[in-house]
Protein backbone atom coordinates (compact mmCIF):
# COMPACT_ATOMS: atom_id res chain seq x y z
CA UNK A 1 51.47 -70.03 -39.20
CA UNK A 2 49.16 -68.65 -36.37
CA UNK A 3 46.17 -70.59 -35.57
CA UNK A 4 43.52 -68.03 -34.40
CA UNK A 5 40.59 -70.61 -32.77
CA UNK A 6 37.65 -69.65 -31.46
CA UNK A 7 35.59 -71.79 -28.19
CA UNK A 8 32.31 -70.75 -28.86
CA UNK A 9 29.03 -72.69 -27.51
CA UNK A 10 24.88 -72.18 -27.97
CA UNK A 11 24.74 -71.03 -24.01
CA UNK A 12 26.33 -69.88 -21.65
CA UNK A 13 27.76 -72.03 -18.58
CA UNK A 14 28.61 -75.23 -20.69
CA UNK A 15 32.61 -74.23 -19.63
CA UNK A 16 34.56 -72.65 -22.87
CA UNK A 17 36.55 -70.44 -20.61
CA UNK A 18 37.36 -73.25 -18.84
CA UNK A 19 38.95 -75.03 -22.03
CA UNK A 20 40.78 -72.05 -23.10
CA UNK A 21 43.12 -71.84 -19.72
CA UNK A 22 43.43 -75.65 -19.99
CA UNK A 23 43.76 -75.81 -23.46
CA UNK A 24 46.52 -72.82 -23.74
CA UNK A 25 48.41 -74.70 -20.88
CA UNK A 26 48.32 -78.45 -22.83
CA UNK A 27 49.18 -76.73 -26.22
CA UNK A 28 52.33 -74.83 -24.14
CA UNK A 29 53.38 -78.17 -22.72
CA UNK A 30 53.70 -79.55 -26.53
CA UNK A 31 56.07 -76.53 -27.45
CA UNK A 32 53.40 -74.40 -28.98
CA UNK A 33 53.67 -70.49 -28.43
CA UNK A 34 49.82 -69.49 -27.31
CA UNK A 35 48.19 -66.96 -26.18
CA UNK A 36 44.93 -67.50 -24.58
CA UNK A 37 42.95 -63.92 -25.16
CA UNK A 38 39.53 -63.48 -23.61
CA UNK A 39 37.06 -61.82 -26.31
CA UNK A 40 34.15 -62.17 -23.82
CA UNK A 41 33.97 -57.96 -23.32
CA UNK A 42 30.45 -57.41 -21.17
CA UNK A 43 31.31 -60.67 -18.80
CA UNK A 44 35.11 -61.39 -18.74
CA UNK A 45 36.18 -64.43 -16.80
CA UNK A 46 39.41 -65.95 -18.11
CA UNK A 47 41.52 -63.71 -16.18
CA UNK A 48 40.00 -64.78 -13.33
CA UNK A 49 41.08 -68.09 -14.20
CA UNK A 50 45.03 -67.26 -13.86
CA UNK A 51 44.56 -64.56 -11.20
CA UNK A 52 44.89 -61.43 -13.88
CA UNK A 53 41.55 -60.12 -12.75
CA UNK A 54 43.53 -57.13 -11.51
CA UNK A 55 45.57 -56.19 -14.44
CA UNK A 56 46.42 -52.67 -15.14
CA UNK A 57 45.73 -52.92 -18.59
CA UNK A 58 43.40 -55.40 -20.15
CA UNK A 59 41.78 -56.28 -23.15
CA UNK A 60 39.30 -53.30 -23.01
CA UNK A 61 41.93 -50.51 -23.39
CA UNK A 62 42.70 -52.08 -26.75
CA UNK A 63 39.07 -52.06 -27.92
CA UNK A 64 39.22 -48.37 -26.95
CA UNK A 65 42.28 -47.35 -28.75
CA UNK A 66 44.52 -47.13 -25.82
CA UNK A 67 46.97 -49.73 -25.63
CA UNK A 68 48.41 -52.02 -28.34
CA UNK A 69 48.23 -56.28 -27.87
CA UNK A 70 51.70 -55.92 -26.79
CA UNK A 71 50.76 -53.54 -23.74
CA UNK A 72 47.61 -56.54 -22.57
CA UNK A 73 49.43 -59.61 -22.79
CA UNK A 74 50.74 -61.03 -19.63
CA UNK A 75 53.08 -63.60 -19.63
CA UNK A 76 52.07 -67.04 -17.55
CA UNK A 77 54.70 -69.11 -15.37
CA UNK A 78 53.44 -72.12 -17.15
CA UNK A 79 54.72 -70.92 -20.30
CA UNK A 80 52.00 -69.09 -22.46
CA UNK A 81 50.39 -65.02 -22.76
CA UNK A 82 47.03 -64.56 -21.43
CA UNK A 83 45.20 -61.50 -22.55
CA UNK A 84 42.52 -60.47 -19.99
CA UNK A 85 39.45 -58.24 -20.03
CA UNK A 86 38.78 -56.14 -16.90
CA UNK A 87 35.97 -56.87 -14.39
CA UNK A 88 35.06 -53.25 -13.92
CA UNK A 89 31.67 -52.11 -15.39
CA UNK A 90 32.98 -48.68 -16.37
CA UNK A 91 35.82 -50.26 -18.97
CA UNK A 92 32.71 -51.67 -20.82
CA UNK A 93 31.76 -48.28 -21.96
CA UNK A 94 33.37 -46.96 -25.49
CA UNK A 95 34.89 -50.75 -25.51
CA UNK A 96 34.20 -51.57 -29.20
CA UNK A 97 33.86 -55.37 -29.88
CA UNK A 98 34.61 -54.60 -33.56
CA UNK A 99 38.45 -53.89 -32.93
CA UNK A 100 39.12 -57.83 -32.21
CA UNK A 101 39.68 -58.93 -35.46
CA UNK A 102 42.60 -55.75 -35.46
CA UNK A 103 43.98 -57.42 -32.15
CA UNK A 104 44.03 -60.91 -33.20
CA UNK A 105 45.40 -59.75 -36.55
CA UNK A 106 48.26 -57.95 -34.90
CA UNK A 107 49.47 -61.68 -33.51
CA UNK A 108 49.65 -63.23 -36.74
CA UNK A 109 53.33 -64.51 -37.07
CA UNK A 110 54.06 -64.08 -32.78
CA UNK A 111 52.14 -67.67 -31.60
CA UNK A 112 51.51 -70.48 -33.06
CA UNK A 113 47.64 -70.57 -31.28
CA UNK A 114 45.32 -67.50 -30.34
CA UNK A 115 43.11 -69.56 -28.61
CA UNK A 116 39.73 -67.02 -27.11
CA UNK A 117 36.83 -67.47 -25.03
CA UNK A 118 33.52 -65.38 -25.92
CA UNK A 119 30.11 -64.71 -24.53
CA UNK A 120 27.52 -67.32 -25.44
CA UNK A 121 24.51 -66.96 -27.84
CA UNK A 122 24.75 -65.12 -31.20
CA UNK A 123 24.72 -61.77 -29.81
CA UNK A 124 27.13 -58.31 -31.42
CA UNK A 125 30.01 -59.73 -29.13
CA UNK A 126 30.19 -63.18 -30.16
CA UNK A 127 29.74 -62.33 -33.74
CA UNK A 128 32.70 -59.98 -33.69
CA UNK A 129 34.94 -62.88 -32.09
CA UNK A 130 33.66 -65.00 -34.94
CA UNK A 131 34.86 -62.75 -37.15
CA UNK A 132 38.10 -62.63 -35.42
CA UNK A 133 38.81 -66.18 -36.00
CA UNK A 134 39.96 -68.26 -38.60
CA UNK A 135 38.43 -71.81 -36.88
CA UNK A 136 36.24 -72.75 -34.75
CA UNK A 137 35.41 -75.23 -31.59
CA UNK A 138 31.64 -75.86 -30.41
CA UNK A 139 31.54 -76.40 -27.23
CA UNK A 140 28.51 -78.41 -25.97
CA UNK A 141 26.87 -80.11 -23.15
CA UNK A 142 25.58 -83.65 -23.44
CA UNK A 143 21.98 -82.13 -23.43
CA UNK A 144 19.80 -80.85 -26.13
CA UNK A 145 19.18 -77.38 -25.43
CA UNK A 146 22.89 -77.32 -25.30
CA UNK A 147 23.23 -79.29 -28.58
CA UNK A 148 20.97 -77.12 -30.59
CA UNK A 149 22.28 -74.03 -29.55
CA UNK A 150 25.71 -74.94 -30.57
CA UNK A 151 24.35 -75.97 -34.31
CA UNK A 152 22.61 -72.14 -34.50
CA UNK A 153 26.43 -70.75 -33.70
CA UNK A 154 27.56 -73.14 -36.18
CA UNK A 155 25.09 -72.17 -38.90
CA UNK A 156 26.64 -68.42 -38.26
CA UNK A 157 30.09 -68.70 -38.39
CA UNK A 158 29.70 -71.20 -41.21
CA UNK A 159 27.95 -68.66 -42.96
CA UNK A 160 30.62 -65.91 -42.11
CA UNK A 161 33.45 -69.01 -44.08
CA UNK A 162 34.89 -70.24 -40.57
CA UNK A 163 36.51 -73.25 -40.35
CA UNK A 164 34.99 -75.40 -37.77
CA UNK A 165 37.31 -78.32 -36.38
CA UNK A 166 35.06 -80.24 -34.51
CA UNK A 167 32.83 -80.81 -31.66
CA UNK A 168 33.91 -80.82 -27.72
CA UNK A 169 31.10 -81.89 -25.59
CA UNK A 170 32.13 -81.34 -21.74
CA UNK A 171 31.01 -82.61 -18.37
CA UNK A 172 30.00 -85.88 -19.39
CA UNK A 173 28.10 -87.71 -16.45
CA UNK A 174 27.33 -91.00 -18.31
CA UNK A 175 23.49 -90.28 -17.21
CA UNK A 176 21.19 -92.81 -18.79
CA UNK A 177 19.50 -88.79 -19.79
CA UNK A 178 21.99 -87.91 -21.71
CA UNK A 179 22.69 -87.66 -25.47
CA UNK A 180 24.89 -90.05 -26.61
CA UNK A 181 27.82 -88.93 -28.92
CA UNK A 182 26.42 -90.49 -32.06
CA UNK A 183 22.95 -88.33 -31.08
CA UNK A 184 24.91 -85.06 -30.96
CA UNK A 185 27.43 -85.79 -33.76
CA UNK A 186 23.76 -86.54 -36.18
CA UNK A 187 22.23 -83.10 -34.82
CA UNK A 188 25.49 -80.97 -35.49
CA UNK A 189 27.07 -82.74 -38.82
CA UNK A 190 30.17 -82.37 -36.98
CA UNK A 191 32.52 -85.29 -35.59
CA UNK A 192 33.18 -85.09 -31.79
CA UNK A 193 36.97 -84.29 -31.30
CA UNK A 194 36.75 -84.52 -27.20
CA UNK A 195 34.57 -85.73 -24.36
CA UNK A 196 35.53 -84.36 -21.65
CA UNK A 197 34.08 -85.60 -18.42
CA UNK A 198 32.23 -83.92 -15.04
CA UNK A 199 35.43 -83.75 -12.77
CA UNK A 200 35.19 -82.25 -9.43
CA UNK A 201 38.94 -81.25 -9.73
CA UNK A 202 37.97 -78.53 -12.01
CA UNK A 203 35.82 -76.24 -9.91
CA UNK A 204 38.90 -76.95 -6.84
CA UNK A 205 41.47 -75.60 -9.76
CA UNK A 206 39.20 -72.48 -10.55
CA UNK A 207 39.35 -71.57 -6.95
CA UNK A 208 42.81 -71.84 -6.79
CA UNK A 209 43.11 -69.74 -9.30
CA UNK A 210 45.13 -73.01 -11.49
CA UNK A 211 44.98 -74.55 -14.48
CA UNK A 212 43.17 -78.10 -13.90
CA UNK A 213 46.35 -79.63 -16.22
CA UNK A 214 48.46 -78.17 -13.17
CA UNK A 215 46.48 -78.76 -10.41
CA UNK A 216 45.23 -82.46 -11.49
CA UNK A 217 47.17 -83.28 -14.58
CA UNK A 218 46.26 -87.33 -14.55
CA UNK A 219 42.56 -86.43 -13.39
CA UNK A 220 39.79 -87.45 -16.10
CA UNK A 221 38.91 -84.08 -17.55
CA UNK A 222 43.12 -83.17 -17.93
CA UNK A 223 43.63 -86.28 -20.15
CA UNK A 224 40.76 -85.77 -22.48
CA UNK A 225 42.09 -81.71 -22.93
CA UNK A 226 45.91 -83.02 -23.38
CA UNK A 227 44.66 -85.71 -26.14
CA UNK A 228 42.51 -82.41 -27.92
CA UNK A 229 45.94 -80.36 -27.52
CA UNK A 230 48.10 -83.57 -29.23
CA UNK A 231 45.08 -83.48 -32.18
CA UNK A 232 45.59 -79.93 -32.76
CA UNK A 233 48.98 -80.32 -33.71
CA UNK A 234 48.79 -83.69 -34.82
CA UNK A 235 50.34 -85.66 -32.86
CA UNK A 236 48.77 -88.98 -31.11
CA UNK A 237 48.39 -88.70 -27.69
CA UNK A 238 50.39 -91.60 -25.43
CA UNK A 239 49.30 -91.57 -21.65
CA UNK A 240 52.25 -92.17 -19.49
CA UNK A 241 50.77 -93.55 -15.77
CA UNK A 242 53.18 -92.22 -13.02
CA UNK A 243 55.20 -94.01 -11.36
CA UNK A 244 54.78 -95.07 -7.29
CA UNK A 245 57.91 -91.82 -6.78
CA UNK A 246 56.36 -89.95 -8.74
CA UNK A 247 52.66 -89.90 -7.37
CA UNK A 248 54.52 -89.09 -3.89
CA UNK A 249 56.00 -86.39 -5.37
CA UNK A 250 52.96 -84.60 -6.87
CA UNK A 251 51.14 -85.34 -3.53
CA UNK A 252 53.27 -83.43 -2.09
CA UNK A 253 53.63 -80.59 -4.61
């Protein structure tokens, strides 16, 4: 059965797109068959993530009619499709958010996981990727504004019969300021399912273009999205430290 889940937050910058590269690459390391499609139309950025930013067809021919899912999913080395939207300002025109629920349909039965990314807020974009879901993700920064955001989003796709799995809240600084998970899990009505924390390996893998699970793959923020992958397929997650060869090794990777 084919999992379509949607990372949606409140705001924007709290890091969904982000999640769904690392999250597509953890669930691919368990087996899974994924594909990792960004529904973000006006401000794509999850190609940019794998270095498809300059794909000949993307995301946005589909919403126009012109190319089936088959024709805008690339295949990854690390083992799962990524569906990008183009960067170019003219592709936005005659794109119609509306068709996703047709594209995301169309891969019922060919992954196991449609994982998507999608502009924040509650806007026409975001509401048309809710709809092209089955289940949900809030995605949420240890911060109010953040935190009530995420329970307006929630209130929506409740409301449009979503599933919602849980609560991630990401870059975690342990700040005296911050809401604690008991604070957030009271506002929501949701359990938290991840806490992921502020890593500086994940804005190095962004510029590199690589997955943070590839780049850093025993770094804070990779452990916490490898245990969310193991409790979407239910399985507990068992961290393995590497051994003295083996840190040589990926030093020298």
């Amino acid at each position: 059965m084919t999992r379509r889940i949607l990372i949606v937050s409140g705001k924007g910058g709290v890091g969904k797109t982000t999640l769904v590269a690392n999250l597509a690459y953890a669930l691919a390391e368990l087996g899974q068959k994924v594909v990792a499609l960004d529904a973000n139309p006006s401000t794509p950025n999850l190609g940019l993530h794998f270095g498809f930013h300059l794909a000949p067809r993307t995301l946005h021919n589909a919403l126009r009619g012109e190319a089936e899912v088959e024709d805008i999913a690339y295949w990854h080395p690390f083992g799962f499709y990524v569906v990008p939207g183009s960067l170019s300002l003219e592709d936005i025109k005659n794109a119609n958010p509306e068709k996703l629920s047709e594209i995301t349909l169309s891969l019922l039965g060919k992954a196991d996981f449609v994982l998507m990314d999608c502009a924040a807020g509650l806007g026409k974009e975001t509401i048309s990727a809710i709809e092209a879901c089955d289940e949900i993700i809030l995605l949420t920064n240890p911060d109010l504004p953040s935190v009530v955001d995420a329970l307006r989003v929630l209130k929506v796709a409740e409301g449009m019969g979503k599933k919602s799995l849980g609560v991630v809240v990401n870059r975690i600084k342990n700040a005296r300021y911050e809401l604690k998970p008991s604070e957030i899990e009271s506002i929501i009505g949701l359990p938290i399912i991840a806490q992921i924390p502020e890593d500086k390996k994940v804005a190095e893998s962004i510029a590199l273009k690589r997955p943070l699970l590839d780049y850093s793959s025993s770094s804070p923020a990779s452990l916490e999205i490898k245990k969310l992958a193991h409790f979407l397929v239910g399985q507990k997650f068992e961290y393995k430290r590497k051994s003295l060869l083996g840190k040589i090794l990926s030093f020298f990777k």
